[in-house]
Protein backbone atom coordinates (compact mmCIF):
# COMPACT_ATOMS: atom_id res chain seq x y z
CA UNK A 1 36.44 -78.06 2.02
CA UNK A 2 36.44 -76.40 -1.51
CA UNK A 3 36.15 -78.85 -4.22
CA UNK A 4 38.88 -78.14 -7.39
CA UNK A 5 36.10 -78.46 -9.62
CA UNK A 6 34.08 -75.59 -8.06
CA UNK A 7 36.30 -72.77 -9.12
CA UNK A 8 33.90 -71.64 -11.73
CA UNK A 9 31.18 -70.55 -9.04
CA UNK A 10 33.88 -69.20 -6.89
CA UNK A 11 35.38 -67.42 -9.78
CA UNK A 12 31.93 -66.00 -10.55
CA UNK A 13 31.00 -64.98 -7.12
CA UNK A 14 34.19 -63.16 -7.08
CA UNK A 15 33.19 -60.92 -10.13
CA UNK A 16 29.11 -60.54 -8.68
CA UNK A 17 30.57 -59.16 -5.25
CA UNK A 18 33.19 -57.16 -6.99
CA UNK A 19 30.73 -55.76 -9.03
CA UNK A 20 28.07 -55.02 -6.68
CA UNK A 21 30.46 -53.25 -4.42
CA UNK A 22 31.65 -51.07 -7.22
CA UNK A 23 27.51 -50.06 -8.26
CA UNK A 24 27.15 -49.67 -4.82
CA UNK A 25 29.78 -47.36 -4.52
CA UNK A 26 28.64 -45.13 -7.56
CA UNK A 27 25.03 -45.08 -6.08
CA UNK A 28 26.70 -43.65 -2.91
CA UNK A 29 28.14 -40.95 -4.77
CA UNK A 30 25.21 -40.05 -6.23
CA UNK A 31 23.31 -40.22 -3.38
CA UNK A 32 25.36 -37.79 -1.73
CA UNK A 33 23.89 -34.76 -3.99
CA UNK A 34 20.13 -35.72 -2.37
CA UNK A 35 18.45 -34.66 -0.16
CA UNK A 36 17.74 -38.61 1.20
CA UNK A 37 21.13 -39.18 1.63
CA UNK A 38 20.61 -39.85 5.31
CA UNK A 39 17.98 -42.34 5.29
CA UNK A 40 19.72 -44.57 2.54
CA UNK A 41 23.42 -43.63 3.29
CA UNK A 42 23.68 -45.99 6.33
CA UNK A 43 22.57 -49.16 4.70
CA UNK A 44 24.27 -48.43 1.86
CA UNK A 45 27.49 -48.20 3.70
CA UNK A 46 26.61 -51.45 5.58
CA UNK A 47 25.41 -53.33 2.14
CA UNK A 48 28.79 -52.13 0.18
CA UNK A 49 31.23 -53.36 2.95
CA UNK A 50 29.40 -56.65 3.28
CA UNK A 51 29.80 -57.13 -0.48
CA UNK A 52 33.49 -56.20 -0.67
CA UNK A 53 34.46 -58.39 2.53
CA UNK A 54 32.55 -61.23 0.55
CA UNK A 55 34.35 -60.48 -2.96
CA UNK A 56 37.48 -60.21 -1.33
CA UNK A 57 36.75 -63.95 0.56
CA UNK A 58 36.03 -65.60 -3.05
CA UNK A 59 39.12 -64.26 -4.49
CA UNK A 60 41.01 -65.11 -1.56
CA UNK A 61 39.48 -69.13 -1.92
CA UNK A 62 39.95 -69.12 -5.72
CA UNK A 63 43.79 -68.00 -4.95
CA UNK A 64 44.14 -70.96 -2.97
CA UNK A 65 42.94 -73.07 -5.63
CA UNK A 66 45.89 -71.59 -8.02
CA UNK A 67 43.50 -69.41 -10.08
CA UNK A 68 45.36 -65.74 -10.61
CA UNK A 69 42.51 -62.52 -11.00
CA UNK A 70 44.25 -60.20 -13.57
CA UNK A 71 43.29 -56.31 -13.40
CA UNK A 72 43.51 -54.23 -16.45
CA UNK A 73 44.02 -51.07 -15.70
């Protein structure tokens, strides 16, 4: 069971798995113009879904708790 006074740690492993996704992603991209891109596409693909499945758990945990994830866009 989730504490109410951990929603600082969930909150921040929200934004670390968010973010890690997103560099992920990007590297990807890049990766796509080499020549590699088959040895290191694979885990790459495996790495970024792990991370977004895990950013989108912490968000969904720190909803529960009441806390509300703005997006500026």
């Amino acid at each position: 069971m989730i504490q109410p006074d951990q929603w600082r740690d969930i909150l921040h492993e929200t934004i670390l798995y968010g973010m890690l996704f997103k560099a992920i992603t990007l590297d990807a991209e890049s990766l796509n113009q080499d020549q590699f891109k088959m040895s290191y596409r694979p885990m790459m693909d495996i790495v970024s879904m792990w991370a977004e499945r895990k950013h989108h758990e912490y968000r969904s945990q720190f909803g529960r708790m009441g806390g509300k994830i703005h997006i500026k866009g």
